[in-house]
Protein backbone atom coordinates (compact mmCIF):
# COMPACT_ATOMS: atom_id res chain seq x y z
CA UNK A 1 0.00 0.00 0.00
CA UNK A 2 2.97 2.70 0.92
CA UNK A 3 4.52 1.73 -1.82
CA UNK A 4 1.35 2.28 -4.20
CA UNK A 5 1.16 5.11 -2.57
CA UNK A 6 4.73 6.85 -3.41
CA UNK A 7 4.00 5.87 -7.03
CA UNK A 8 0.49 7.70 -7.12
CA UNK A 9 2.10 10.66 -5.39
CA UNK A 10 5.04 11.04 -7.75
CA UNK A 11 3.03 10.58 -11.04
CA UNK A 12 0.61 13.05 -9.80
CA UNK A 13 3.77 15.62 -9.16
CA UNK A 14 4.72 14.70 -12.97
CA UNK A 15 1.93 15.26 -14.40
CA UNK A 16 1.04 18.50 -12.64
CA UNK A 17 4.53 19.53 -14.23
CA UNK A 18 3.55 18.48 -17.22
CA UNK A 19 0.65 20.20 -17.63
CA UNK A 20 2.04 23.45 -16.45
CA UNK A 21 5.10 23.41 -18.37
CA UNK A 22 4.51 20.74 -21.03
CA UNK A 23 7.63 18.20 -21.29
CA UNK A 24 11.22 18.88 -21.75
CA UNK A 25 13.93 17.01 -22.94
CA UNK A 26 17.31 17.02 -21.41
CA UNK A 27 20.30 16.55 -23.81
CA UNK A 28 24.31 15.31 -22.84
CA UNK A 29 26.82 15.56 -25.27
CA UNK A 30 30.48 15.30 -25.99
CA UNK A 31 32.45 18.42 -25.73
CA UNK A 32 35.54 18.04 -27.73
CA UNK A 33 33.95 20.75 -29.77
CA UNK A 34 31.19 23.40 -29.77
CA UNK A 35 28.84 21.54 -27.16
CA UNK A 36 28.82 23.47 -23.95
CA UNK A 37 27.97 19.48 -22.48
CA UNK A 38 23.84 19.83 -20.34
CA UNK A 39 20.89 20.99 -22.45
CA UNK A 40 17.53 21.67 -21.65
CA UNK A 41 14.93 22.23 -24.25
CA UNK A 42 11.48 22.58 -24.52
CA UNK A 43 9.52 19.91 -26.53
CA UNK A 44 6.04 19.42 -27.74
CA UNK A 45 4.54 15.66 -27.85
CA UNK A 46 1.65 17.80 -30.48
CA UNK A 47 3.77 19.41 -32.93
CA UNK A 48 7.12 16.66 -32.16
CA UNK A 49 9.10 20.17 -32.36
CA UNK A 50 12.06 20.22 -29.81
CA UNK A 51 12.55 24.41 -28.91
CA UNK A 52 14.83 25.95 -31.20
CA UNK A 53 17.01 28.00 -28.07
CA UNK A 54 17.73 25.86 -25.04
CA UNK A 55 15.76 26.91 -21.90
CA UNK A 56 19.02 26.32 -20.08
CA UNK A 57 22.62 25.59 -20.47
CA UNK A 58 24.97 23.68 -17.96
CA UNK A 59 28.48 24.00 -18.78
CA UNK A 60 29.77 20.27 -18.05
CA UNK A 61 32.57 18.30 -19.83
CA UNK A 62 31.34 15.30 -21.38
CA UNK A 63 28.20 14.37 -19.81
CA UNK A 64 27.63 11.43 -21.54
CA UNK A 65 24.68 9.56 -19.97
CA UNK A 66 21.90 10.90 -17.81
CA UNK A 67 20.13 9.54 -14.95
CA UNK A 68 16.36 10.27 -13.98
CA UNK A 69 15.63 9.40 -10.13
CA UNK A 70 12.15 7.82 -10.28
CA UNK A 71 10.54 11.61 -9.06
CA UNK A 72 12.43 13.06 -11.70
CA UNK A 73 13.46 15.33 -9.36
CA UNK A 74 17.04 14.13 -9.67
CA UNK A 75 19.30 14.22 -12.13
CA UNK A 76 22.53 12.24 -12.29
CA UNK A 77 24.71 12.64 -15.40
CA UNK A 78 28.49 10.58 -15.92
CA UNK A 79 31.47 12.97 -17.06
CA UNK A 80 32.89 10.35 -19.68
CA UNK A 81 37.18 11.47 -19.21
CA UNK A 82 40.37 9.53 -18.96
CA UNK A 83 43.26 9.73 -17.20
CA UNK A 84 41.55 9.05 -13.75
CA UNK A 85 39.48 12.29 -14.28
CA UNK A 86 35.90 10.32 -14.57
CA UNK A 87 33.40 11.82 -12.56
CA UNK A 88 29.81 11.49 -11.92
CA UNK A 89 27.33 14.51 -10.83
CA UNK A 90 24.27 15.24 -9.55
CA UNK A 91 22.13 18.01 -9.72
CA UNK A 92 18.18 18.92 -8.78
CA UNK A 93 15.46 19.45 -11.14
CA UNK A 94 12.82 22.62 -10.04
CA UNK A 95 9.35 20.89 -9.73
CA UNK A 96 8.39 24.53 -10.75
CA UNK A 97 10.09 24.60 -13.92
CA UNK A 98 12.34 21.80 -14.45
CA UNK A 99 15.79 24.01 -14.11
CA UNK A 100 18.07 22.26 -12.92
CA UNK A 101 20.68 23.00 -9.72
CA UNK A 102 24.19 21.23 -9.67
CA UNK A 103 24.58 19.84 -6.25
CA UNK A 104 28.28 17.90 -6.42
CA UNK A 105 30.57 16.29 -7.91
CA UNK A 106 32.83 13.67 -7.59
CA UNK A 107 34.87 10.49 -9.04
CA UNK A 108 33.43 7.65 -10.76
CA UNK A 109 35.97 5.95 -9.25
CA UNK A 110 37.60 5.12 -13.19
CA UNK A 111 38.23 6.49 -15.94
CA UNK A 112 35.39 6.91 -19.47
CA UNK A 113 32.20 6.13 -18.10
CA UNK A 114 29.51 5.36 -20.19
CA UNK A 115 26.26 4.74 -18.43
CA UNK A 116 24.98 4.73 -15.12
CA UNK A 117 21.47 3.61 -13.26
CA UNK A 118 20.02 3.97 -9.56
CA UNK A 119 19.37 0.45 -7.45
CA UNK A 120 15.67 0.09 -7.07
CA UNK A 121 15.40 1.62 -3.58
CA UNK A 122 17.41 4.97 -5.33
CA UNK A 123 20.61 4.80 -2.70
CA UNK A 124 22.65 3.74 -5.28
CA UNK A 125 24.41 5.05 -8.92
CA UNK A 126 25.94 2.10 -10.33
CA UNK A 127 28.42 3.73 -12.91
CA UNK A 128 29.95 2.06 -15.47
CA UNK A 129 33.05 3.05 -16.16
CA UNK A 130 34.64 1.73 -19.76
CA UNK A 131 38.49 3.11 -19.93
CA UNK A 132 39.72 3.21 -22.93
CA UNK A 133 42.97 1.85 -22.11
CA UNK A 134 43.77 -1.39 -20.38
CA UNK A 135 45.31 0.70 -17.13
CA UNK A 136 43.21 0.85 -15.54
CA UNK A 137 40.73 -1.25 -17.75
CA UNK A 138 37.29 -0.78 -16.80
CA UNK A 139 35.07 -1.35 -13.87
CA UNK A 140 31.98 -0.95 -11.85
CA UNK A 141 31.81 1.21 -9.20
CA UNK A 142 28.67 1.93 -6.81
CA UNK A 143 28.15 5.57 -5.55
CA UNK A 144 26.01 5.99 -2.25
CA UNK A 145 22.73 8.63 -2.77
CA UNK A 146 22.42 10.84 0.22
CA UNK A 147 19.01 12.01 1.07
CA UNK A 148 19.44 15.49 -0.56
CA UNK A 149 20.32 13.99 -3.75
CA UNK A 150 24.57 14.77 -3.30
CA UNK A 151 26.86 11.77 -4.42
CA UNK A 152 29.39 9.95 -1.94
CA UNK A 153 32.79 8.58 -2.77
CA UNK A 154 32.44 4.59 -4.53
CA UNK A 155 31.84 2.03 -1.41
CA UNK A 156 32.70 -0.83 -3.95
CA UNK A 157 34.25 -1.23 -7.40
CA UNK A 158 34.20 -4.43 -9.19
CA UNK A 159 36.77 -5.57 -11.85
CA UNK A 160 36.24 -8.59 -14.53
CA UNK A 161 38.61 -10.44 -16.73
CA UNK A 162 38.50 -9.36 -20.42
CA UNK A 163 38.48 -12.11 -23.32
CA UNK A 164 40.89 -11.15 -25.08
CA UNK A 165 39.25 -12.40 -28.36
CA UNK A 166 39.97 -9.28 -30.13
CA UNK A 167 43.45 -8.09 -29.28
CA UNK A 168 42.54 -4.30 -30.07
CA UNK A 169 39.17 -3.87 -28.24
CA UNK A 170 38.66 -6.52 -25.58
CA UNK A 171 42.69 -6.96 -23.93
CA UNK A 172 41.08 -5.79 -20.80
CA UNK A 173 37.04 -4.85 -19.52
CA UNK A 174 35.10 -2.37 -20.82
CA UNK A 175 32.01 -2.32 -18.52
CA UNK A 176 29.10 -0.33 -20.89
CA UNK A 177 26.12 -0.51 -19.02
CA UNK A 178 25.11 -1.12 -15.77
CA UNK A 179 20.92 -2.19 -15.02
CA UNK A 180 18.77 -3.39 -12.34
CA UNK A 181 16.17 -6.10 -12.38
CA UNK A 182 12.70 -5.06 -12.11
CA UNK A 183 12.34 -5.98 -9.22
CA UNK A 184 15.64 -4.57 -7.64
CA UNK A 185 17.09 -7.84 -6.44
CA UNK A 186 20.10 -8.15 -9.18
CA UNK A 187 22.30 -6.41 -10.82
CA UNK A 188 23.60 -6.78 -14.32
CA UNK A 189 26.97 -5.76 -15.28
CA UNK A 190 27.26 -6.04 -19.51
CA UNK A 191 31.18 -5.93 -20.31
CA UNK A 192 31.97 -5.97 -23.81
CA UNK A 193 35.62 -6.59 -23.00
CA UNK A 194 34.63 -9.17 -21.21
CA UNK A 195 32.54 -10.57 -23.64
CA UNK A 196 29.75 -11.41 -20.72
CA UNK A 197 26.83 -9.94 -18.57
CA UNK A 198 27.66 -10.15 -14.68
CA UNK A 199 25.14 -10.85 -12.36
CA UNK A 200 24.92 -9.02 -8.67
CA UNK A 201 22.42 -9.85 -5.91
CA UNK A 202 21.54 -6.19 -4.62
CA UNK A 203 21.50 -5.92 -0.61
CA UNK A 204 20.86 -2.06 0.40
CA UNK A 205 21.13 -2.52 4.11
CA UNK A 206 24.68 -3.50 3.01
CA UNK A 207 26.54 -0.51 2.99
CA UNK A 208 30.28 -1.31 2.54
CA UNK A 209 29.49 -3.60 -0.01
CA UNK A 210 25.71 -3.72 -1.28
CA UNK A 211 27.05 -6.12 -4.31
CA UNK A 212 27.67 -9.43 -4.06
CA UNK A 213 28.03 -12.24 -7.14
CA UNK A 214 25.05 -14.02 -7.90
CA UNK A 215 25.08 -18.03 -9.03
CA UNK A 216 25.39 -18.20 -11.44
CA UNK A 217 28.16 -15.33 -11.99
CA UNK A 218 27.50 -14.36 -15.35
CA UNK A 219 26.13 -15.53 -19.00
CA UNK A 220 28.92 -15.99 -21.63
CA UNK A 221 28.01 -14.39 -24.96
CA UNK A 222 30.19 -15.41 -28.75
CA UNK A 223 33.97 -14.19 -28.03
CA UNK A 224 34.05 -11.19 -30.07
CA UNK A 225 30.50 -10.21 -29.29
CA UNK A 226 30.93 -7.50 -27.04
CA UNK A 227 28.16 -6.89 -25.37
CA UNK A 228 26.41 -3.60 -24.32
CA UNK A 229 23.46 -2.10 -23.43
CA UNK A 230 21.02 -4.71 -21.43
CA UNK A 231 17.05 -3.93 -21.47
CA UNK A 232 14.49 -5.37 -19.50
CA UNK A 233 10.77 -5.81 -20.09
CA UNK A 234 8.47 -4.24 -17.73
CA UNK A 235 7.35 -7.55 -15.94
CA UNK A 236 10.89 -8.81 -15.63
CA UNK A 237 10.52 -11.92 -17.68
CA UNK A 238 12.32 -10.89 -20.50
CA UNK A 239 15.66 -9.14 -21.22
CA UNK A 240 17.54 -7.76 -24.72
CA UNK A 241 20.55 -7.30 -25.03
CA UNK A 242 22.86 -5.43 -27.44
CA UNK A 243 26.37 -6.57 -28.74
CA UNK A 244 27.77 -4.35 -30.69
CA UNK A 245 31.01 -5.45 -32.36
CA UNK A 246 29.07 -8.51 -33.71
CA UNK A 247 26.23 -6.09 -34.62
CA UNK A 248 23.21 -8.82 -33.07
CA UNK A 249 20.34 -8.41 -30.29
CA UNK A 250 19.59 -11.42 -28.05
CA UNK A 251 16.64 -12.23 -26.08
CA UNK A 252 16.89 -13.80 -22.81
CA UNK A 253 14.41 -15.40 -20.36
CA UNK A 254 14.76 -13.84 -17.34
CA UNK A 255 13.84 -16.05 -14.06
CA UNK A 256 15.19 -14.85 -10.39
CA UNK A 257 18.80 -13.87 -11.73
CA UNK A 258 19.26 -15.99 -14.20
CA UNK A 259 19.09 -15.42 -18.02
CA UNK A 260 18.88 -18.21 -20.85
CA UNK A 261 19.24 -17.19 -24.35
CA UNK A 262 15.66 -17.62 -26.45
CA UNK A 263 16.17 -16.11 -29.45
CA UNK A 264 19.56 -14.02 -31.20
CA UNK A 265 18.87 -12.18 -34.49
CA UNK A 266 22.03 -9.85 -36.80
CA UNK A 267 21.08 -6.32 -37.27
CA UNK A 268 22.89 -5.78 -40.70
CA UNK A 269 23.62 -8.97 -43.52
CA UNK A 270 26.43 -6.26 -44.36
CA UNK A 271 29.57 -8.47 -43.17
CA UNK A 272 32.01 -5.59 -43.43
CA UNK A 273 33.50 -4.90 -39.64
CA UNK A 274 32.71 -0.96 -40.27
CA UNK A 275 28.75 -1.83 -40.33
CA UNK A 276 28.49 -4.00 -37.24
CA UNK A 277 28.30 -1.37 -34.31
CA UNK A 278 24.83 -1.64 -32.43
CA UNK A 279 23.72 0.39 -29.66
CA UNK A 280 21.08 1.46 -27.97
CA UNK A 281 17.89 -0.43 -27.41
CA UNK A 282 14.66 0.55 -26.07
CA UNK A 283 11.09 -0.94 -25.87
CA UNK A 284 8.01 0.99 -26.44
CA UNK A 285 5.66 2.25 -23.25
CA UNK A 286 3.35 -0.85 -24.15
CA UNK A 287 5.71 -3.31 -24.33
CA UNK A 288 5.10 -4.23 -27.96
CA UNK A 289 7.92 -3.07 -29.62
CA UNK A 290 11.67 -3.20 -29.32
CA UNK A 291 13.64 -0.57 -31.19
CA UNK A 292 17.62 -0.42 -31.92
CA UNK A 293 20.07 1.40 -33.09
CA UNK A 294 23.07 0.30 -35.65
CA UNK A 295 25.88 3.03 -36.28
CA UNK A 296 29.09 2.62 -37.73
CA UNK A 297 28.32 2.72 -41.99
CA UNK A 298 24.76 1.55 -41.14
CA UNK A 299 23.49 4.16 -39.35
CA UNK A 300 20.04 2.61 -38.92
CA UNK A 301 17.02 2.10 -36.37
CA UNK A 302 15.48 -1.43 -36.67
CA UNK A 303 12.06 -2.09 -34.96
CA UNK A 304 10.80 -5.44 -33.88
CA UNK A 305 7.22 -6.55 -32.79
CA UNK A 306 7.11 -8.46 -29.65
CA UNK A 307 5.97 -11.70 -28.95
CA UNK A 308 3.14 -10.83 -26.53
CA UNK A 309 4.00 -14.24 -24.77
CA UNK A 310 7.27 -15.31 -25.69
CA UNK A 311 8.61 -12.00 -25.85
CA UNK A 312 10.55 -12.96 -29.29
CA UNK A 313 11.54 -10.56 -31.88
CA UNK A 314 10.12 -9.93 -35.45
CA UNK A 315 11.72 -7.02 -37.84
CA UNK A 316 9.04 -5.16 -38.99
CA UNK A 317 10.96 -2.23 -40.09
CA UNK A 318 14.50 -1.15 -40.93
CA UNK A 319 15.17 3.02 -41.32
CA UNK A 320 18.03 5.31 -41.78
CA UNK A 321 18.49 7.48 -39.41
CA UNK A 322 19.32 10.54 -41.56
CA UNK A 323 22.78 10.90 -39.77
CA UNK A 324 26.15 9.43 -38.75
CA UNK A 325 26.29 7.22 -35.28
CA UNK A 326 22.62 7.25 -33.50
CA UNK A 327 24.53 6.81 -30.27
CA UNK A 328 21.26 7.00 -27.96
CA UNK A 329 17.82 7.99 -29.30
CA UNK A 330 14.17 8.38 -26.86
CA UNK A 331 10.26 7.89 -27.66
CA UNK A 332 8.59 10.45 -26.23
CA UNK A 333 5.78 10.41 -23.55
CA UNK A 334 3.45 10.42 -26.06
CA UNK A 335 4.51 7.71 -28.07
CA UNK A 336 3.58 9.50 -31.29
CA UNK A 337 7.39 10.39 -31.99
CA UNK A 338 11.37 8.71 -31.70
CA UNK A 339 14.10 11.57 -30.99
CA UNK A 340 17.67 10.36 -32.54
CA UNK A 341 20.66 11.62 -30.91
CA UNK A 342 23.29 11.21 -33.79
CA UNK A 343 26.37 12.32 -32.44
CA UNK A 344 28.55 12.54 -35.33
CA UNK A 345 26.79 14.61 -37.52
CA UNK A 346 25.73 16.65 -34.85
CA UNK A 347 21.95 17.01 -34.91
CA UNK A 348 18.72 15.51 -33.05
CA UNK A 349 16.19 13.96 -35.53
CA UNK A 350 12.91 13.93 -34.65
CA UNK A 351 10.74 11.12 -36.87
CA UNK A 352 7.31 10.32 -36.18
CA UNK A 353 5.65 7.43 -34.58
CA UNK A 354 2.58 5.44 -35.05
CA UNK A 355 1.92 4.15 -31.54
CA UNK A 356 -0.23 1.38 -33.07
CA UNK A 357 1.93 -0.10 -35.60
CA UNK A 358 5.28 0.72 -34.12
CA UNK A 359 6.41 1.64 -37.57
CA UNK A 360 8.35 4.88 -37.91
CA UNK A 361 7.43 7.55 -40.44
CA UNK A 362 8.31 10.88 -41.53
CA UNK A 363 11.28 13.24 -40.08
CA UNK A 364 9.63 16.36 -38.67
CA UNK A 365 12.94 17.72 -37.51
CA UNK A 366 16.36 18.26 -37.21
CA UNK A 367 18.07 20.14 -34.36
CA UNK A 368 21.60 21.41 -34.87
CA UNK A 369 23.13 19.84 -31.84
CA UNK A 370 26.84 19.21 -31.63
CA UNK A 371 27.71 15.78 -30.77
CA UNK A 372 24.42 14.44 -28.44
CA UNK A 373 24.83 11.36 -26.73
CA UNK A 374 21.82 10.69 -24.30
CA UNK A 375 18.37 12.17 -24.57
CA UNK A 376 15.90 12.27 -21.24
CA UNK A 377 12.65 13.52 -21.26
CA UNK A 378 11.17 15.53 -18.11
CA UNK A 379 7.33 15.20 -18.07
C-alpha cells in the first residue's frame, strides 16, 4: 500500500509539471567541440518540435549519460574522461520549472564512463566506467545517494577479466552498461571486453558492499561479441541485449537472476566490420515493440514486434536514421514520436511514430546539436 502510494504521489507531481510546463527534454553531449555538455529544451509531444534555443545551459565536460531518479526530481549525469578524471554529478530538477541546480561532484571511481542507473530503492548510482585503455581497464563502481540527492565517494568497485578475443578492443574490460532487475534484487553488469553480462544480488542494508556475485556469476556471450546495453521488459521476464562489435540483439528469459538465451537475431547482412556497431535499445511504453540502433556505416534504427507471450523478436521495419552514429535515441511520452541523438553529424532527428503499428514515419525535424549522446525527457 505505501509503496502504491509513493508511485500515485510522484506521477501526480509529474503530471502536474507536465501540464504546467509541457515536457522537456534534457540533452548530454560530448564536448571536444562546440557543445557546452547539459541541455535543456522545450519539446512538444503535439507538434514533435524540440525548442529551437535551449531553456538552459549547464556548462559540463562530457556528460555522456543521464540519470532520472524515479521523481524526476534528480538528475545524475556521468562525465565520460580519462586519465583518472571520470566523474559522476548530480544536480536537482525545479518541480516549478524543471531548471536544474548542480549539487556535487565527484569520481566515478575510473576512468570513461559510459552509463549509469540507480538500485531500485534509489541509494545507489551504479556507474559504469569503460576506460579506454587497459590501465586501468574498466570497472563498476557503486556511488552511495544521500538524502538530498549529493553523491558519496564509490563504497565498492568491481573488476572482470576481459576475453581477449579481439586483441585491439577486448585486452582488458570495458564495462558499458550497468541495469537493475525489475524488481531490484540483481544487478547486471554487460562488459563488452569481457565478452559477458555479470550478475549481482543487490543488498541495500549493506553498505560497505551492497554487491555481491550471484550463481550463477554471469552468461557468456560469442567471443568477439561484445556486449552492451542490457534492457528489461516491464514484468521482468524478459531481457535484450545489445552486442555491438558482432552487430546482433539477443533475447533472454529472465527467471530470479538468471538469463537463458531464447532467441539471437544480426542487425545488418552487411559483413564488413565498419557496419556491425549496435547500440542502444529501447522498448516501447506498451511493451510491444523493441527498437535499436546500428551506427558505424549503417546508421540505422530497426524495430521489432514483440511476442506478446514469448517476448521474441520480429523485424518489422529497418530506417536510416538521416545521420552518422545514433549513439542513444528516446520515444517520447506520447509515443507518437522517436528523438535520434546522432552524435557525429551533430543534430537531433525527430521522426514520427505510429503508436499502433510501431512503424516509424516521416522526419519532422532536425536540431543542430553538436555531438548528443543521451536524450531524457522531463514530463
Amino acid at each position: 500500500m505505501k509503496r502504491q502510494l509513493t508511485t500515485l504521489l510522484i506521477a501526480s507531481a509529474m503530471s502536474v509539471f507536465s501540464a504546467a510546463h509541457g515536457t522537456q527534454l534534457l540533452v548530454g553531449s560530448y564536448t571536444d567541440g562546440a557543445s557546452e555538455g547539459l541541455y535543456r529544451y522545450a519539446f512538444s509531444s503535439v507538434s514533435g518540435q524540440i525548442g529551437v534555443k535551449p531553456l538552459q545551459v549547464l556548462k559540463s565536460e562530457n556528460p555522456s549519460w543521464l540519470t532520472l531518479s524515479v521523481d524526476h526530481r534528480l538528475l545524475f549525469a556521468v562525465n565520460e574522461n580519462g586519465a583518472g578524471k571520470g566523474q559522476a554529478g548530480s544536480f536537482s530538477v525545479s518541480a516549478k520549472d524543471g531548471t536544474l541546480k548542480p549539487l556535487n561532484q565527484i569520481s566515478s571511481g575510473g576512468d570513461e564512463p559510459t552509463h549509469a542507473s540507480l538500485s531500485h530503492d534509489q541509494r545507489y548510482l551504479f556507474v559504469a566506467n569503460y576506460s579506454v585503455q587497459p590501465t586501468p581497464g574498466g570497472s563498476l563502481s557503486v556511488l552511495p545517494v544521500a538524502k538530498d540527492g549529493r553523491l558519496g565517494a564509490s563504497v565498492q568497485q568491481d573488476q572482470h577479466k576481459a576475453s581477449g578475443a579481439n586483441p585491439e578492443r577486448q585486452a582488458s574490460p570495458h564495462v558499458h552498461s550497468v541495469v537493475s532487475s525489475p524488481d531490484g534484487h540483481y544487478v547486471f553488469a554487460s562488459d563488452l571486453g569481457a565478452d559477458k553480462v555479470f550478475i549481482y544480488r543487490y543488498d541495500g542494508a549493506s553498505p560497505k558492499r551492497p554487491l555481491s556475485p550471484a550463481t550463477p556469476a554471469f552468461v557468456d556471450l560469442p567471443p568477439g561479441s561484445g556486449p552492451r546495453h542490457l534492457l528489461f521488459s516491464s514484468d521482468g521476464k524478459q531481457a535484450y541485449l545489445t552486442l555491438e562489435m558482432s552487430a546482433q540483439v539477443v533475447l533472454f528469459e529472465h527467471n530470479d537472476g538468471k538469463l537463458i538465451e531464447r532467441q539471437r537475431l544480426p542487425l545488418t547482412e552487411q559483413n564488413d566490420v565498419a557496419a556491425k556497431a549496435a547500440g542502444a535499445l529501447h522498448l516501447s511504453a506498451d511493451g510491444r515493440f523493441l527498437y535499436v540502433s546500428n551506427r558505424g556505416t549503417a546508421n540505422e534504427l530497426l524495430v521489432f514486434a514483440v511476442d506478446e507471450d514469448s517476448g521474441k523478436l520480429m523485424q518489422v521495419q529497418r530506417r536510416s536514421v538521416e545521420g552518422d552514429h545514433p549513439r542513444e535515441f528516446v520515444i517520447d511520452p506520447s509515443g507518437k514520436f522517436l528523438l535520434v541523438a546522432n552524435q557525429k553529424s551533430n543534430e537531433i532527428v525527430v521522426m514520427r511514430r505510429d503508436p499502433r503499428s510501431g512503424m516509424l514515419g516521416e522526419t519532422v525535424q532536425k536540431l543542430p546539436q553538436d555531438a548528443p549522446s543521451d536524450l531524457k525527457f522531463i514530463d
